[in-house]
PDB file of N, CA and C in Angstrom:
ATOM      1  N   UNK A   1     -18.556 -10.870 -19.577  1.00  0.00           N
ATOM      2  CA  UNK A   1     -17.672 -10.125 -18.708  1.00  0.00           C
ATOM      3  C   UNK A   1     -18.226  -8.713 -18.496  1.00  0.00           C
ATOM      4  N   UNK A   2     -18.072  -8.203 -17.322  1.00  0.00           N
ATOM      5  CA  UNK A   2     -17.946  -6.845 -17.229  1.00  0.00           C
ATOM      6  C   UNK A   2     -17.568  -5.829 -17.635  1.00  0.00           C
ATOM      7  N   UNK A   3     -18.024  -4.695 -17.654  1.00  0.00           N
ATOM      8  CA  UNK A   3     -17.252  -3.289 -18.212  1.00  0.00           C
ATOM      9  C   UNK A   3     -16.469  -2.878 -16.909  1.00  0.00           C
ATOM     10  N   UNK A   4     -15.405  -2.394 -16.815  1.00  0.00           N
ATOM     11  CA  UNK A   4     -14.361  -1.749 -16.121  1.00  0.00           C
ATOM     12  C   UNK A   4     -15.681  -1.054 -15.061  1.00  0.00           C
ATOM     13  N   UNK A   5     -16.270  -0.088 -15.768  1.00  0.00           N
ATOM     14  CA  UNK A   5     -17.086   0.622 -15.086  1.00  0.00           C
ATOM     15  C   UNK A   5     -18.392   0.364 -14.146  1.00  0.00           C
ATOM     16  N   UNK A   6     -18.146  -1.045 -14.388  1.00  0.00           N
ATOM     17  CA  UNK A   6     -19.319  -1.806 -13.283  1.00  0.00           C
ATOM     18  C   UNK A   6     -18.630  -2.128 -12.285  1.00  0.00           C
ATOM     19  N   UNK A   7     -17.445  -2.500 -11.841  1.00  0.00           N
ATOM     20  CA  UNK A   7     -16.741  -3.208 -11.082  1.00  0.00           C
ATOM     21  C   UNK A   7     -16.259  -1.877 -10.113  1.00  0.00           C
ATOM     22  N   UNK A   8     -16.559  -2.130  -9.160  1.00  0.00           N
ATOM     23  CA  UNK A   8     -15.659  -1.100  -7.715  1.00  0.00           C
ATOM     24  C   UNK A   8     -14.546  -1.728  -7.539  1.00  0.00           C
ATOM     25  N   UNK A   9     -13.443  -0.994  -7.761  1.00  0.00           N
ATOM     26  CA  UNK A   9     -12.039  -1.971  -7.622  1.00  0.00           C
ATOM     27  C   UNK A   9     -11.238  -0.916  -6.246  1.00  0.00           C
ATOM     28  N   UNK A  10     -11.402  -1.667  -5.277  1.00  0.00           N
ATOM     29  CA  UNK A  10     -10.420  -0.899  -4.189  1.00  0.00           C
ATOM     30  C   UNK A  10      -9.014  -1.918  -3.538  1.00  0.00           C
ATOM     31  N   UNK A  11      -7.933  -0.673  -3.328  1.00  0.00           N
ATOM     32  CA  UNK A  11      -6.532  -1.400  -3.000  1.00  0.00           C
ATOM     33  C   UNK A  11      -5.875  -0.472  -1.894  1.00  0.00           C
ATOM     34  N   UNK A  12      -5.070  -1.022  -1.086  1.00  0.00           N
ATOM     35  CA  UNK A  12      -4.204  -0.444  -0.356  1.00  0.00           C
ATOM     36  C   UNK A  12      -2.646  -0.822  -0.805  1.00  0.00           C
ATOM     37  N   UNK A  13      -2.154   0.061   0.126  1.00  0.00           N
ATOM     38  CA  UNK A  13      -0.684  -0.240   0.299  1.00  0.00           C
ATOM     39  C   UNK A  13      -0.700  -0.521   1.622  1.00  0.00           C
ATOM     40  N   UNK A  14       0.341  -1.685   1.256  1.00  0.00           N
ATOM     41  CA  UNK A  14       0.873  -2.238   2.399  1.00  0.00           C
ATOM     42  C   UNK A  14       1.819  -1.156   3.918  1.00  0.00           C
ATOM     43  N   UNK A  15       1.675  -1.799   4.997  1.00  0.00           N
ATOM     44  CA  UNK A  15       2.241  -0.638   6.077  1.00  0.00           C
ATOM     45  C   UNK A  15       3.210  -0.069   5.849  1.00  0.00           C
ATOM     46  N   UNK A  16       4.402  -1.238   5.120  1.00  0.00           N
ATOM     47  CA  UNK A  16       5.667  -0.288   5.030  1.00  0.00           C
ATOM     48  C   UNK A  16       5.701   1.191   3.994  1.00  0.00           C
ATOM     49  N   UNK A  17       4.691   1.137   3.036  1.00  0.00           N
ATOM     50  CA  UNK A  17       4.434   2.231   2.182  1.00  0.00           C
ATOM     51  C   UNK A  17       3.555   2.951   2.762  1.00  0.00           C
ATOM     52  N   UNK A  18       3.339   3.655   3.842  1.00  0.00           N
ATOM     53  CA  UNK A  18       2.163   4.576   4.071  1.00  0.00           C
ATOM     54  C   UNK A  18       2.991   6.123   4.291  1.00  0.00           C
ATOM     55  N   UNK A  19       4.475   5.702   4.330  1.00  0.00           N
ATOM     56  CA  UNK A  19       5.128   7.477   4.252  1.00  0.00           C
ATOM     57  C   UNK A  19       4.684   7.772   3.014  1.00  0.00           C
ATOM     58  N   UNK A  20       4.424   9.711   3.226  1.00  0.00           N
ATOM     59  CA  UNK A  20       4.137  10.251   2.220  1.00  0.00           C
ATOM     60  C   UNK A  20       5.208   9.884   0.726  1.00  0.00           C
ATOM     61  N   UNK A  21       6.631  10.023   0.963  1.00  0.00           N
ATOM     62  CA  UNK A  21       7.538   9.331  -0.154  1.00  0.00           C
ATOM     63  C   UNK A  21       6.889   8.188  -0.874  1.00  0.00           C
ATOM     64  N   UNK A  22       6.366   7.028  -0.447  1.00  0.00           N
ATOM     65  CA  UNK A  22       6.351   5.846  -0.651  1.00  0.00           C
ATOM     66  C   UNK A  22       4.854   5.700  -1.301  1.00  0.00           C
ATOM     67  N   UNK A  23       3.943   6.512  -1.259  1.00  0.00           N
ATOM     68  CA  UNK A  23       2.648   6.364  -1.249  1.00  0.00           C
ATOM     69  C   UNK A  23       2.286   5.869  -2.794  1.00  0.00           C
ATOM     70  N   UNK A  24       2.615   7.272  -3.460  1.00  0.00           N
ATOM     71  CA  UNK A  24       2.540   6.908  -4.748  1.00  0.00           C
ATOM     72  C   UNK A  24       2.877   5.977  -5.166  1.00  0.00           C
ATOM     73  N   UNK A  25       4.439   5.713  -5.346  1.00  0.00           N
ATOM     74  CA  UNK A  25       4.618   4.936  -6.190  1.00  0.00           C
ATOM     75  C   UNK A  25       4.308   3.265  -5.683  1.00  0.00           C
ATOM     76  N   UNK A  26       3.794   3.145  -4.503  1.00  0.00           N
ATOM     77  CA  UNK A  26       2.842   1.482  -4.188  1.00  0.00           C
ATOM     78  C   UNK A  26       1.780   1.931  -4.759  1.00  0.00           C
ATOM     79  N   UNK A  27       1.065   3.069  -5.044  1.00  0.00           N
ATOM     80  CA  UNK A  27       0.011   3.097  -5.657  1.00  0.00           C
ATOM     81  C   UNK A  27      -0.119   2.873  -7.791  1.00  0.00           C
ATOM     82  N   UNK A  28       1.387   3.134  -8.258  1.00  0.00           N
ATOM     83  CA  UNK A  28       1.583   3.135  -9.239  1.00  0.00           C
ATOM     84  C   UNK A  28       1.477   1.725  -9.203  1.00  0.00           C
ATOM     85  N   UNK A  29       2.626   0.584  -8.502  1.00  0.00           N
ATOM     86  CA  UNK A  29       2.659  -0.583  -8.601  1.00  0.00           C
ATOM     87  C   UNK A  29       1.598  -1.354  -8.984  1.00  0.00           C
ATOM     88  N   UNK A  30       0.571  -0.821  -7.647  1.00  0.00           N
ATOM     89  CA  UNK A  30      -0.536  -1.912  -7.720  1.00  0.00           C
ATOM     90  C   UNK A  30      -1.297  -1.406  -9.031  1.00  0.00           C
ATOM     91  N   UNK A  31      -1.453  -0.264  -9.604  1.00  0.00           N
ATOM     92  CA  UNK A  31      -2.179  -0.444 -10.902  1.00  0.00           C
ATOM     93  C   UNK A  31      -1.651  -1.607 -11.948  1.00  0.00           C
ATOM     94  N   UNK A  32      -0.028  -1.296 -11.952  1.00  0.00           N
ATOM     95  CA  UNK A  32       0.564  -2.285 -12.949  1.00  0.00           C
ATOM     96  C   UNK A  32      -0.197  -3.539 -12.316  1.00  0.00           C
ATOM     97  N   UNK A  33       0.531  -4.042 -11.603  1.00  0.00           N
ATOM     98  CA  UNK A  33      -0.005  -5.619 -11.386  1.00  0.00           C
ATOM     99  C   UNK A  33      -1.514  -5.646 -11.191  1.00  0.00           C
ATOM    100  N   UNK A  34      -2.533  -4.903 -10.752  1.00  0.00           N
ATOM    101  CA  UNK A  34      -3.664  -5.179 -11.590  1.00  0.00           C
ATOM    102  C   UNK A  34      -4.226  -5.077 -12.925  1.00  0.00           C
ATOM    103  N   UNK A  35      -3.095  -4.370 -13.728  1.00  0.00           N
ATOM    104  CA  UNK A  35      -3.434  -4.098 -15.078  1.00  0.00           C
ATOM    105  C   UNK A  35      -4.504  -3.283 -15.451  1.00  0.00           C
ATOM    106  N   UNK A  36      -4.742  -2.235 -14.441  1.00  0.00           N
ATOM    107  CA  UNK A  36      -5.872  -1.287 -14.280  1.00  0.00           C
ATOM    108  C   UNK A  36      -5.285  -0.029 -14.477  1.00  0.00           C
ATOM    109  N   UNK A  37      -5.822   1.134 -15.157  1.00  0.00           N
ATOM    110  CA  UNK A  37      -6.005   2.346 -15.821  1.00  0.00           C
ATOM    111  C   UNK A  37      -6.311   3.128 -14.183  1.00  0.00           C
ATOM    112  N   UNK A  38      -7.306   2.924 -12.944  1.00  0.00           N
ATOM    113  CA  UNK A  38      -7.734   3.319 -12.247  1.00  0.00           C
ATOM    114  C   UNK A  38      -8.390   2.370 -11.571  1.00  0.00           C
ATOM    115  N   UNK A  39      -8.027   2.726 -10.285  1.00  0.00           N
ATOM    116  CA  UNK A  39      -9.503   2.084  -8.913  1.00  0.00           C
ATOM    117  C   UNK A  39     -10.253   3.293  -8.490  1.00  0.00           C
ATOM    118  N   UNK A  40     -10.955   2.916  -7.881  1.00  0.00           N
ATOM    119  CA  UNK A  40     -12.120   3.700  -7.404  1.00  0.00           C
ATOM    120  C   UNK A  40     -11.913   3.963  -5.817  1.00  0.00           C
ATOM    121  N   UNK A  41     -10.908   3.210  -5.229  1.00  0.00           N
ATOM    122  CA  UNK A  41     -10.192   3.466  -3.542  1.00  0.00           C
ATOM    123  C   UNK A  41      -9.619   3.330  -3.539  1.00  0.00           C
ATOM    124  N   UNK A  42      -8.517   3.983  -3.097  1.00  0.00           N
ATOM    125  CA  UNK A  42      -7.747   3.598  -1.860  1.00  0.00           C
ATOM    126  C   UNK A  42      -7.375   3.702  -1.000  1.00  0.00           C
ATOM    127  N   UNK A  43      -7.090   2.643  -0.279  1.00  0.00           N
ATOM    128  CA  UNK A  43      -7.005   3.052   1.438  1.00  0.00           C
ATOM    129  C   UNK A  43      -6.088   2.992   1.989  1.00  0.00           C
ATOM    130  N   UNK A  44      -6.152   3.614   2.804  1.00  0.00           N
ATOM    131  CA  UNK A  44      -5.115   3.565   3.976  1.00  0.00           C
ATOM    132  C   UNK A  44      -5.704   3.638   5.426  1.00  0.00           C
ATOM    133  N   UNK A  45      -5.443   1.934   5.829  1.00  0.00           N
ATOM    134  CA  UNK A  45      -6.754   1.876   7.001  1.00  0.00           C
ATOM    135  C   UNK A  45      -5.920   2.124   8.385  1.00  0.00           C
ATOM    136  N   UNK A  46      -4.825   2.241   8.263  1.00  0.00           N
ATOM    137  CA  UNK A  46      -3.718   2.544   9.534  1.00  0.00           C
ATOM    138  C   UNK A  46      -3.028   3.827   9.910  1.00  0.00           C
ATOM    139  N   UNK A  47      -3.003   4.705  11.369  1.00  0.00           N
ATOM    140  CA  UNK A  47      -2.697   5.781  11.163  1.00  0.00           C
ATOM    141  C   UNK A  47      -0.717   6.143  11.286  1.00  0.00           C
ATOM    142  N   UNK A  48      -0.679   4.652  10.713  1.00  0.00           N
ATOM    143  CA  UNK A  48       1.242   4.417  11.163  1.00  0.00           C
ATOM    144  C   UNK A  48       1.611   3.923  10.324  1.00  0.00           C
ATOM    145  N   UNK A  49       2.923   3.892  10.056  1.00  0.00           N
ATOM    146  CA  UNK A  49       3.679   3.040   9.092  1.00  0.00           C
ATOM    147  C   UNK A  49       4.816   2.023  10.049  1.00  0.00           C
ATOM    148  N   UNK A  50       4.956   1.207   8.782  1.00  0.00           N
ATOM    149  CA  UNK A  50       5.892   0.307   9.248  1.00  0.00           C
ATOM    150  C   UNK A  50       7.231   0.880   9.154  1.00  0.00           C
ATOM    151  N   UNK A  51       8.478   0.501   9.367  1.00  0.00           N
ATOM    152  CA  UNK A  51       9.856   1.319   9.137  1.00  0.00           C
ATOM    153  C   UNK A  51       9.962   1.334   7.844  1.00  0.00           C
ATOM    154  N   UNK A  52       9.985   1.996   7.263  1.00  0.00           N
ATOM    155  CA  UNK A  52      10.101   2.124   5.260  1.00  0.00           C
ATOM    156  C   UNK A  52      11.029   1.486   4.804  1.00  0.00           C
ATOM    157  N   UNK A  53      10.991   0.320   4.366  1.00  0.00           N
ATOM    158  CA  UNK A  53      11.844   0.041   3.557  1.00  0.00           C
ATOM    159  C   UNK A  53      11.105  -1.189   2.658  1.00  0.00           C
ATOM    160  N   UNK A  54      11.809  -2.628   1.962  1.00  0.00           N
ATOM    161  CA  UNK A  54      11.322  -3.093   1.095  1.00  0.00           C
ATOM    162  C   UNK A  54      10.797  -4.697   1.754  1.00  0.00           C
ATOM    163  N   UNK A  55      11.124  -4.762   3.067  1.00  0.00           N
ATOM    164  CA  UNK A  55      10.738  -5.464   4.002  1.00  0.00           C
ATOM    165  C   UNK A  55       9.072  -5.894   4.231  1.00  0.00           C
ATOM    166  N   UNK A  56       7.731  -6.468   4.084  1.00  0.00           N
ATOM    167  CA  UNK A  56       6.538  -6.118   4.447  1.00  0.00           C
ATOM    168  C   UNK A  56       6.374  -5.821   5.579  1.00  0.00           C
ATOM    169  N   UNK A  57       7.310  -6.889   6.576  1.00  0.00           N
ATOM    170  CA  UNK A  57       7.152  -6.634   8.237  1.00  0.00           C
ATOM    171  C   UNK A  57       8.652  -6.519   8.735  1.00  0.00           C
ATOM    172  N   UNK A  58       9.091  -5.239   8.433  1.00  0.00           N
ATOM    173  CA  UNK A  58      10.306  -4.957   9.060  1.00  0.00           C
ATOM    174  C   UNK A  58      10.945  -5.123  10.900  1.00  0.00           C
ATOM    175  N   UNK A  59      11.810  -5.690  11.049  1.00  0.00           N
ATOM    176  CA  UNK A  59      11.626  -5.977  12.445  1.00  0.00           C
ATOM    177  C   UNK A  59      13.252  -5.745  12.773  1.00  0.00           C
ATOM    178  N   UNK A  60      13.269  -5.496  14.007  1.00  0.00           N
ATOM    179  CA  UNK A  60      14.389  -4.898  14.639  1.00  0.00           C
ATOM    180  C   UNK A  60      15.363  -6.783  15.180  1.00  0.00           C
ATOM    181  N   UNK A  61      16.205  -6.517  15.547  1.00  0.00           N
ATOM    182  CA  UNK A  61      17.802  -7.782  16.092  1.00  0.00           C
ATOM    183  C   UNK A  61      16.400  -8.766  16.591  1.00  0.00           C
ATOM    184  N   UNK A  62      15.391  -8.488  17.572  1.00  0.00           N
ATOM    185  CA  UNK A  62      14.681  -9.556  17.880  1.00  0.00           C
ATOM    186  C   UNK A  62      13.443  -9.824  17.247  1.00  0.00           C
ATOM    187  N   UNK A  63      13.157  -9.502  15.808  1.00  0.00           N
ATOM    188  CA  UNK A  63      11.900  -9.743  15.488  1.00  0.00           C
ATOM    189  C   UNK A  63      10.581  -8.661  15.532  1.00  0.00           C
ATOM    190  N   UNK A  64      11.192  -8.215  16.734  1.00  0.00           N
ATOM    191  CA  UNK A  64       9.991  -7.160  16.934  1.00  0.00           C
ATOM    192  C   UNK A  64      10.031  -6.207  15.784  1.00  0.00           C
ATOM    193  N   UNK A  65       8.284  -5.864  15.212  1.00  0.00           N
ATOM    194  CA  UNK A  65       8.180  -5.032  14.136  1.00  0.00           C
ATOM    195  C   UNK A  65       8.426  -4.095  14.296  1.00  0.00           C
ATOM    196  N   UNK A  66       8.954  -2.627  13.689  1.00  0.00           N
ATOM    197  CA  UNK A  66       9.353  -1.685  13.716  1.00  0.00           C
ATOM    198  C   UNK A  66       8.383  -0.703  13.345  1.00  0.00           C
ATOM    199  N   UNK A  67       7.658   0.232  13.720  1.00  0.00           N
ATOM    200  CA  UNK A  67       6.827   0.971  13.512  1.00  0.00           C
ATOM    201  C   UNK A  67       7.131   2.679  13.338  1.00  0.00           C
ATOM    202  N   UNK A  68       6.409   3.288  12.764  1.00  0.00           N
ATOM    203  CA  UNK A  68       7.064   4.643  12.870  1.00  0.00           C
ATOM    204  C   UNK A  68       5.556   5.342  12.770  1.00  0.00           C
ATOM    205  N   UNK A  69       5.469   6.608  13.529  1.00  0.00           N
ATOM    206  CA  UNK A  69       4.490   7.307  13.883  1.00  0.00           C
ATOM    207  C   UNK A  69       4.461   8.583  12.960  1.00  0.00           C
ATOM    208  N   UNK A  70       2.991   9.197  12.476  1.00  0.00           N
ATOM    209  CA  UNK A  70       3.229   9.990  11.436  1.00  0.00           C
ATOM    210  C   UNK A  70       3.272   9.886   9.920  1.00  0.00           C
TER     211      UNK A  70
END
């Protein structure tokens, strides 16, 4: 097996977490459930969020996703 320190481990958060509120603590999450001390990225490859809440693809009466700018 590998040492921690050989491995490049990169993660995002998902859209609905890209408000500044929300950032961290999807970033806390995903350490837990990788069981990692630290990654070496993360990204945020979108310049939008989804509507914040606990939804992945939050969507308005018809489905349509809800987006928020900023």
């Amino acid at each position: 097996m590998n040492n921690r320190e050989d491995v490049f481990v990169a993660t995002k958060p998902w859209n609905n977490n890209h408000r500044t509120e929300r950032v961290k603590p999807a970033f806390e999450a995903s350490l837990k459930r990788l069981q990692l001390d630290y990654v070496d990225l993360y990204l945020i490859h979108t310049p939008f969020a989804f509507q914040p809440e606990d939804e992945q693809d939050p969507g308005d009466k018809t489905g349509k996703v809800i987006m928020m700018m900023g």
